[in-house]
C-alpha atoms as a PDB file:
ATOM      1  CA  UNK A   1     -17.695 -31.730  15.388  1.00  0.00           C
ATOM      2  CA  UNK A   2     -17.084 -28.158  14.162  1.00  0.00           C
ATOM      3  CA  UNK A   3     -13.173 -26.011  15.669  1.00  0.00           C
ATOM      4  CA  UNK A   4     -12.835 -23.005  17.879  1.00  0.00           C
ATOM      5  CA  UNK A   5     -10.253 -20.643  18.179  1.00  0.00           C
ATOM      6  CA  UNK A   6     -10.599 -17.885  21.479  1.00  0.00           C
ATOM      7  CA  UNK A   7      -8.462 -15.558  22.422  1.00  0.00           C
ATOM      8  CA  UNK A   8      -8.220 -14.262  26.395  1.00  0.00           C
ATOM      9  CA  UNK A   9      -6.624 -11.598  27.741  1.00  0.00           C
ATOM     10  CA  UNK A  10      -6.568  -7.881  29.359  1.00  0.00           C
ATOM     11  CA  UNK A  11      -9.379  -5.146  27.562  1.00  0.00           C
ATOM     12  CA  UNK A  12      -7.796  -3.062  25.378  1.00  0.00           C
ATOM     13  CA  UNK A  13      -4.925  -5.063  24.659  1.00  0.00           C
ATOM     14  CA  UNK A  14      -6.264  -5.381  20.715  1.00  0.00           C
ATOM     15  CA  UNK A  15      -7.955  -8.451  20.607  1.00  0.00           C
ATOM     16  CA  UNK A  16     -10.967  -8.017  18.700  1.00  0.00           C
ATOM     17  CA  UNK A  17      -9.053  -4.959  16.636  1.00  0.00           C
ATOM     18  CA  UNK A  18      -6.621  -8.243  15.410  1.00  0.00           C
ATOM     19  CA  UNK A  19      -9.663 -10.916  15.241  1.00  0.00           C
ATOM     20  CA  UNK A  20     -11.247  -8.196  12.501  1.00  0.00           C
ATOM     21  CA  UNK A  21      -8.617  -7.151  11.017  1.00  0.00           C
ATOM     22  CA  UNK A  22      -8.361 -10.990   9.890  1.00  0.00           C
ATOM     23  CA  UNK A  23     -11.746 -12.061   9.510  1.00  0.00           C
ATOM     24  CA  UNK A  24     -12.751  -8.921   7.225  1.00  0.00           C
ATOM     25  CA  UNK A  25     -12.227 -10.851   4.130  1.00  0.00           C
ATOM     26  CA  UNK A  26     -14.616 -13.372   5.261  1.00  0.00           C
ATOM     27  CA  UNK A  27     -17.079 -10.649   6.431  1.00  0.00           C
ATOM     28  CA  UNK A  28     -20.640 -11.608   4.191  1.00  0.00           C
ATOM     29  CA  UNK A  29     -19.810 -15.741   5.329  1.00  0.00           C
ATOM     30  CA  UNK A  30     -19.667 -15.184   9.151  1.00  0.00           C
ATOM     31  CA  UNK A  31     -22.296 -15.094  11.568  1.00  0.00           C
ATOM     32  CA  UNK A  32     -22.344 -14.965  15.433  1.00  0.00           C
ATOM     33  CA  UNK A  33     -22.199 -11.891  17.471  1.00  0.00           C
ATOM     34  CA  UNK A  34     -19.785  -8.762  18.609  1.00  0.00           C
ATOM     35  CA  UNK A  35     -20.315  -6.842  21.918  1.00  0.00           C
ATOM     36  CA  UNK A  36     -20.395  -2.630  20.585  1.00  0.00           C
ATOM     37  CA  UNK A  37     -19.623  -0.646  23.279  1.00  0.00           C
ATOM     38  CA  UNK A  38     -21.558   2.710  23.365  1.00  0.00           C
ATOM     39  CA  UNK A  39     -20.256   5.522  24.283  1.00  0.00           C
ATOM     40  CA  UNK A  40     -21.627   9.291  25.286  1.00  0.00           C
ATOM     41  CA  UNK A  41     -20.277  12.453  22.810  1.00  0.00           C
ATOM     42  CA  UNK A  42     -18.349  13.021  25.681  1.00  0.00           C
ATOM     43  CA  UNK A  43     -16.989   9.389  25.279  1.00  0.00           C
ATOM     44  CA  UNK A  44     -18.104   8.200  28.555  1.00  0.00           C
ATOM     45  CA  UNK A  45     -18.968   4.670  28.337  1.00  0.00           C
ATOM     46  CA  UNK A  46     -23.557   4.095  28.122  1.00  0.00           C
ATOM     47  CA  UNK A  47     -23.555   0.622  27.590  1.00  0.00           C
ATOM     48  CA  UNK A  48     -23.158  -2.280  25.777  1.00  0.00           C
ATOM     49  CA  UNK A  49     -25.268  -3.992  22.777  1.00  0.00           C
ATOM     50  CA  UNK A  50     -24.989  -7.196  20.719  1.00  0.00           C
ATOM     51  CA  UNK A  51     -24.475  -6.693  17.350  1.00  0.00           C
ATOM     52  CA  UNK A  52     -25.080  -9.501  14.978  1.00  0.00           C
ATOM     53  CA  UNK A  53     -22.070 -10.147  13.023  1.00  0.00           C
ATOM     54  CA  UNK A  54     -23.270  -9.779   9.478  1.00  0.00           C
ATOM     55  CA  UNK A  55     -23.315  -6.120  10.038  1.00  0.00           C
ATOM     56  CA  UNK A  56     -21.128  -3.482   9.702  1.00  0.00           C
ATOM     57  CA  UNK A  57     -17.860  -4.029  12.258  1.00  0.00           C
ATOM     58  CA  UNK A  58     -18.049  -0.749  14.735  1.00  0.00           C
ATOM     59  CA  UNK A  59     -16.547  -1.668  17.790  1.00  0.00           C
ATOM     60  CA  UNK A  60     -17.874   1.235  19.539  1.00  0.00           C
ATOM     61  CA  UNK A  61     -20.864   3.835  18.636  1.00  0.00           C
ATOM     62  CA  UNK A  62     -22.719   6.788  19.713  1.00  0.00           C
ATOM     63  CA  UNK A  63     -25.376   6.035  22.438  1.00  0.00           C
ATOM     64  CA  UNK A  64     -29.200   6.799  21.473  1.00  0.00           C
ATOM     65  CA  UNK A  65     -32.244   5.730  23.312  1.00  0.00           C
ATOM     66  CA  UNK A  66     -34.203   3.239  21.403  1.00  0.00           C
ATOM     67  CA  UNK A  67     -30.969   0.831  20.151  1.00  0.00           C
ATOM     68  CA  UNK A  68     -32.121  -2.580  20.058  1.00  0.00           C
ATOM     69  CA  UNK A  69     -29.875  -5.257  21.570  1.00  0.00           C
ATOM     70  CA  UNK A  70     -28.663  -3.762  24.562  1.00  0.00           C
ATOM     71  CA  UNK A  71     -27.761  -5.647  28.072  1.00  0.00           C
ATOM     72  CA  UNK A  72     -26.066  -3.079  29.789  1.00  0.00           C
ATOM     73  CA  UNK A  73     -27.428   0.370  30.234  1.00  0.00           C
ATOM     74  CA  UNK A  74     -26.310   3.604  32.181  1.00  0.00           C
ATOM     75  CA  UNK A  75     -28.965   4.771  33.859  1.00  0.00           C
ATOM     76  CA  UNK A  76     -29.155   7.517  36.345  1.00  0.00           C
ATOM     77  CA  UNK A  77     -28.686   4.724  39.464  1.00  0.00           C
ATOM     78  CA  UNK A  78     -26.088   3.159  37.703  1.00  0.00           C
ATOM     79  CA  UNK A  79     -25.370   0.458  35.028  1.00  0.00           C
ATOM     80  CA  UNK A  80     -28.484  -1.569  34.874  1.00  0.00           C
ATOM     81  CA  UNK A  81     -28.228  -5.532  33.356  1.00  0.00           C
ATOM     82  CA  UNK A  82     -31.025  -7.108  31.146  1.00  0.00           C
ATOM     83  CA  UNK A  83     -29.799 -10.897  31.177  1.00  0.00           C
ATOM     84  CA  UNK A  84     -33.777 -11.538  29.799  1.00  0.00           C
ATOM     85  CA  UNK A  85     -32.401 -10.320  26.254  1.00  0.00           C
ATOM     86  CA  UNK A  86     -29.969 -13.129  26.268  1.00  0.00           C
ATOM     87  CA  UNK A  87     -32.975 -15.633  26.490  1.00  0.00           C
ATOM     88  CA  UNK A  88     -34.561 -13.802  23.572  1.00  0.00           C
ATOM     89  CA  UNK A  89     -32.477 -11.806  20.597  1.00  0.00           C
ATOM     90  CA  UNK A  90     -29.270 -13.399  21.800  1.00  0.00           C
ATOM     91  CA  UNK A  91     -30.482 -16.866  21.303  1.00  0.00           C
ATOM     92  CA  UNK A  92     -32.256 -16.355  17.744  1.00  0.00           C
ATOM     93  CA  UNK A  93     -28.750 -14.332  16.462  1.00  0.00           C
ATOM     94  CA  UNK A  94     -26.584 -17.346  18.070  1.00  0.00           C
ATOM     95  CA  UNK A  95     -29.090 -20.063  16.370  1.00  0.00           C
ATOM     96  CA  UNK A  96     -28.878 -18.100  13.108  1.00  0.00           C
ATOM     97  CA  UNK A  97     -25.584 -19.002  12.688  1.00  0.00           C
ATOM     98  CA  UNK A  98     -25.469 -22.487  12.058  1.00  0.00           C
ATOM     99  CA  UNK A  99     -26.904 -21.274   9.023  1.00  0.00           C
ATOM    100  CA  UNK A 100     -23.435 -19.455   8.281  1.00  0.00           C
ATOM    101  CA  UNK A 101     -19.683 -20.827   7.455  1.00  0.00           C
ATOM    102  CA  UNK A 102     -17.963 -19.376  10.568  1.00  0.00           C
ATOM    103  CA  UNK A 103     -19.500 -18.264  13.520  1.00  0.00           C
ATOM    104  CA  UNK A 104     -18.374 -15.150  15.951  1.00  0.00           C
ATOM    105  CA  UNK A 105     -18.791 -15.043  19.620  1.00  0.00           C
ATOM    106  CA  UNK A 106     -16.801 -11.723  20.759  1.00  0.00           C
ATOM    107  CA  UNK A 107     -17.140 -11.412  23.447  1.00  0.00           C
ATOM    108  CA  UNK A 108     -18.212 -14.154  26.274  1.00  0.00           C
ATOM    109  CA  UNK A 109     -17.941 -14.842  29.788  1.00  0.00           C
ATOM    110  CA  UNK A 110     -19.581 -11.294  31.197  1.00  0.00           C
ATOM    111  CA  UNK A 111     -23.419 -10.974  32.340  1.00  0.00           C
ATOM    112  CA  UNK A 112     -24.536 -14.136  29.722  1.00  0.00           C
ATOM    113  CA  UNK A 113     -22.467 -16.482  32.235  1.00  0.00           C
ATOM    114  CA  UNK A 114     -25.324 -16.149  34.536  1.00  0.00           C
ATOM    115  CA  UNK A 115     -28.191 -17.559  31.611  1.00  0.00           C
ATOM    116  CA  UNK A 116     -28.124 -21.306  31.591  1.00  0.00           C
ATOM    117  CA  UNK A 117     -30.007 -21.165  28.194  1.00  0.00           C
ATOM    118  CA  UNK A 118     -27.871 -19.301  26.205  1.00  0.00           C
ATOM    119  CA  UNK A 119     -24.597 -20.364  27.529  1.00  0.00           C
ATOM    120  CA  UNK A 120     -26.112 -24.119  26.933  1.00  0.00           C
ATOM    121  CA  UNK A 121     -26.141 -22.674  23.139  1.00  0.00           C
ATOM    122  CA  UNK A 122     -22.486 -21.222  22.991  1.00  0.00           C
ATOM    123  CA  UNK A 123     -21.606 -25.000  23.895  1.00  0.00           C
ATOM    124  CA  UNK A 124     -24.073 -26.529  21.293  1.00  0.00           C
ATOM    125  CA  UNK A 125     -22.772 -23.844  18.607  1.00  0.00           C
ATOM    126  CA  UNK A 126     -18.573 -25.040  19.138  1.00  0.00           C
ATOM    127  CA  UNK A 127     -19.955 -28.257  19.452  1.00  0.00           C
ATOM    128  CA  UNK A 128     -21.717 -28.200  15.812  1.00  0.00           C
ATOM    129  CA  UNK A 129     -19.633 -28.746  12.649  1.00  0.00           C
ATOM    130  CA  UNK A 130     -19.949 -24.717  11.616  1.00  0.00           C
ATOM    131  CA  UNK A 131     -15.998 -23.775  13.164  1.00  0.00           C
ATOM    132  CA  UNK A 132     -15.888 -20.911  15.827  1.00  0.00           C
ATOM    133  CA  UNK A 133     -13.650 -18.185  16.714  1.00  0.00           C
ATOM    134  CA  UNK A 134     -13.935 -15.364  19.282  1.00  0.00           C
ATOM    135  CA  UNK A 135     -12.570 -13.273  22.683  1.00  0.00           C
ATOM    136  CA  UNK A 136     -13.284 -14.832  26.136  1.00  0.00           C
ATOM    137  CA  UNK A 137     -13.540 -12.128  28.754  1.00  0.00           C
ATOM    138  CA  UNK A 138     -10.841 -12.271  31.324  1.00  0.00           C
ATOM    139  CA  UNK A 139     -10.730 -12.877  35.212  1.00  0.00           C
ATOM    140  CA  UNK A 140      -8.967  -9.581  35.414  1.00  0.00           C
ATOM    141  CA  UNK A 141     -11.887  -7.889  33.234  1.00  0.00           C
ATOM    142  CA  UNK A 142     -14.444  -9.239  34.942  1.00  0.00           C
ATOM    143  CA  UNK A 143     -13.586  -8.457  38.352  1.00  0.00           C
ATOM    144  CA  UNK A 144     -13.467  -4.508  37.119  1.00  0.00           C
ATOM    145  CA  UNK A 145     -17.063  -5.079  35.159  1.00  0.00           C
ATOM    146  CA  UNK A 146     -18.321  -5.934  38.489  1.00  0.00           C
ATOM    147  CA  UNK A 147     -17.184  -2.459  40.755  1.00  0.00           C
ATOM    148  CA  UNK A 148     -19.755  -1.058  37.912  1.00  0.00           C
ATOM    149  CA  UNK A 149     -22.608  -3.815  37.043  1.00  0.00           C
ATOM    150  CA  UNK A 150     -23.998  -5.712  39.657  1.00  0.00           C
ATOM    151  CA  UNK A 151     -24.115  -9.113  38.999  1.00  0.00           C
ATOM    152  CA  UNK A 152     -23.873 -12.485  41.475  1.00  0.00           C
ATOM    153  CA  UNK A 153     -20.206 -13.214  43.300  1.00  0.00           C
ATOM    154  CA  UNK A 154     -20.203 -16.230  41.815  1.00  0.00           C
ATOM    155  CA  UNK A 155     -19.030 -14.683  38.302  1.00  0.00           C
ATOM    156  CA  UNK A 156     -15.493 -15.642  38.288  1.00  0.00           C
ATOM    157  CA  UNK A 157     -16.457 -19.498  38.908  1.00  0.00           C
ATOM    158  CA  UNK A 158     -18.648 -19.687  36.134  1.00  0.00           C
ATOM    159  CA  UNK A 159     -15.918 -18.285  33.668  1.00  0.00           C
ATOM    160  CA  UNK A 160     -13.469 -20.812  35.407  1.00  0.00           C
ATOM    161  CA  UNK A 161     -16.347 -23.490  34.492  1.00  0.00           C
ATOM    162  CA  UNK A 162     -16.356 -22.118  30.635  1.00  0.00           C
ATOM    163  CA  UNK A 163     -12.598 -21.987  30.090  1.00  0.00           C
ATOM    164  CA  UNK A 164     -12.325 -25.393  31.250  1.00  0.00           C
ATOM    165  CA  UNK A 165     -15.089 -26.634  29.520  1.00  0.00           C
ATOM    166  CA  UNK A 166     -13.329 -25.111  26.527  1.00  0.00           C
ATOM    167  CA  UNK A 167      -9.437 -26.418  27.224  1.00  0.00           C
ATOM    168  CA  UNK A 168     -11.211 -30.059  27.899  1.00  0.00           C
ATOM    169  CA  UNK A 169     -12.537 -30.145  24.419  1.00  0.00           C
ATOM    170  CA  UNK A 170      -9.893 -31.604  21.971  1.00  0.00           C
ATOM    171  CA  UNK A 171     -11.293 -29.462  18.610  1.00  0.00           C
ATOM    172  CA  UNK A 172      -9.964 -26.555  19.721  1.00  0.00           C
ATOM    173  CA  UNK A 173      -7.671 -23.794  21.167  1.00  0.00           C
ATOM    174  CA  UNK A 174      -7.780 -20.821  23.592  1.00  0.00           C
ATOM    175  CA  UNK A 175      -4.829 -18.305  23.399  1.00  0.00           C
ATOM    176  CA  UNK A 176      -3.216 -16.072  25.959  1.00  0.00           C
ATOM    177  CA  UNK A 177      -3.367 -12.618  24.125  1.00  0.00           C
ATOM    178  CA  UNK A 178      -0.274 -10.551  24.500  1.00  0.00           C
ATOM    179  CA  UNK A 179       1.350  -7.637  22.506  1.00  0.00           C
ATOM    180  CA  UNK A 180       4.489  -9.248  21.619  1.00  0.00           C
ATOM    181  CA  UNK A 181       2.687 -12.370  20.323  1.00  0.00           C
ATOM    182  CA  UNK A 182       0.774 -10.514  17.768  1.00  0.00           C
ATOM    183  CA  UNK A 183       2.189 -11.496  14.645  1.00  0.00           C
ATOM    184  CA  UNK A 184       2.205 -15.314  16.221  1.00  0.00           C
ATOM    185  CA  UNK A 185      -1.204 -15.085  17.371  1.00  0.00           C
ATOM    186  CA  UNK A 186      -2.233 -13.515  13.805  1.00  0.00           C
ATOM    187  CA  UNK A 187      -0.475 -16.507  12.273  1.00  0.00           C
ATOM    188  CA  UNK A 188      -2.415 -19.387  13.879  1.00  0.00           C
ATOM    189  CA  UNK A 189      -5.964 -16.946  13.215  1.00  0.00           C
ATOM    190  CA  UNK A 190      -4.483 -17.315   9.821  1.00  0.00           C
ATOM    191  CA  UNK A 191      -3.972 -21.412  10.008  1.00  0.00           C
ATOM    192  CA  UNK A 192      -7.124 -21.545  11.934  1.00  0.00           C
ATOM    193  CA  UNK A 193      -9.007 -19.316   9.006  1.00  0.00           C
ATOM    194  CA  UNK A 194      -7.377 -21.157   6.075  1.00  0.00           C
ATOM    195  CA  UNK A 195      -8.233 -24.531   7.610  1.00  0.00           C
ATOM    196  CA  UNK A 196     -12.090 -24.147   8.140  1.00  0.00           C
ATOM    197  CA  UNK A 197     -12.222 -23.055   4.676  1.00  0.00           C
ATOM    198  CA  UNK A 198     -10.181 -25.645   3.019  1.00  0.00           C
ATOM    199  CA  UNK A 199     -12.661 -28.319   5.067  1.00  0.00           C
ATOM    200  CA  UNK A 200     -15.530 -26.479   3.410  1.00  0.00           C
ATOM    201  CA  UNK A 201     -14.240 -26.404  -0.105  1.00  0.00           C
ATOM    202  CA  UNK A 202     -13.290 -29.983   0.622  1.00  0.00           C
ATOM    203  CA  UNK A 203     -17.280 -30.794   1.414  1.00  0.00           C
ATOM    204  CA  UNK A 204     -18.350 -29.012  -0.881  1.00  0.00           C
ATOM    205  CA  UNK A 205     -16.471 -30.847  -4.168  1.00  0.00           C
ATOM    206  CA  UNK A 206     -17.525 -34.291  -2.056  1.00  0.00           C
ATOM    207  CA  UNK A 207     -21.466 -32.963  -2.402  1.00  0.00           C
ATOM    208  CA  UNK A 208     -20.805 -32.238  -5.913  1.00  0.00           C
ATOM    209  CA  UNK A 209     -19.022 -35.605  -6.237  1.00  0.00           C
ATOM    210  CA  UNK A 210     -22.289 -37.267  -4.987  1.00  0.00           C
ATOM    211  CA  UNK A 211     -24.758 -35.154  -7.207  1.00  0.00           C
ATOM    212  CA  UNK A 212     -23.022 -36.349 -10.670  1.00  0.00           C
END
């Protein structure tokens, strides 16, 4: 059984801004996922696509029709939801990275809550011996992604159902993000970071042990 590391906490408190700041190193070893906002010229929020994590880090781009990966889109009658991707690309970029030495999930718990497949695979993926670190979307975020997506009222269950599937687990940790625990926070990504890859250097002199 593989580790996880999540943070939680309020949107644009600088989670994901710390999480790359101290997984850049690692960059070409990691696979997984990030959520890219995109945004209008006028910076008015279009959507949201999933971004497989081998690629460049942008956090937030320039909207154009024809992206790939998107499952939320502005429309003219609103934000529209296509949970059907999730079932598709999002499984084959989540499978891919058992393939990898650390896998990325930022961020879950939003409109992927409500597809039993691929939330079956976030669960397989901590569960496998390839460690995991990402951002869990909180209650508080949630309830605001829901005055502009429509999705079912029983959202905030189903993330309660996650983060206790999570904090049952005894291979790893979900942290409370705040401000003023930065630098602690940053310390145990640190740990966490040095850990998975002393385990694989570890496993890696024991296969060379065996091939001699």
């Amino acid at each position: 059984m593989g580790k996880f590391l999540f943070l939680k906490g309020d949107s644009g408190e600088g989670k994901t801004t710390l999480l790359f700041e101290c997984l850049k190193p690692m960059h070409q070893m990691i696979g997984g996922f990030y959520s890219q906002r995109l945004v209008s010229e006028e910076g008015r929020t279009m959507g949201f696509r999933m971004v497989p994590a081998q690629e460049e880090w942008i956090p937030a781009a320039f909207y154009k029709k024809g992206m790939t990966n998107v499952f939320i889109q502005r429309t003219e009658h609103g934000f529209h939801k296509y949970p059907e991707f999730f079932v598709t690309e999002g499984l084959e970029i989540l499978r891919a990275s058992a393939h990898s030495r650390l896998c990325l999930m930022d961020e879950i718990g939003g409109v992927e809550l409500f597809v039993p497949e691929f939330m079956e695979e976030v669960l397989r993926c901590i569960d496998r011996p390839v460690p995991c670190i990402g951002v869990l979307k909180s209650h508080k975020n949630l309830k605001a992604m829901k005055t502009r997506v429509p999705i079912q009222p029983d959202s905030d269950k189903l993330l309660l159902d996650l983060e206790e599937k999570l904090e049952n687990r005894t291979n790893g940790r979900v942290f409370t993000f705040d401000r003023e625990k930065k630098e602690y926070i940053r310390a145990e990504i640190m740990e966490f970071l040095s850990e998975c890859t002393e385990k694989e250097g570890k496993e890696t002199h024991d296969r060379k042990g065996l091939d001699l």
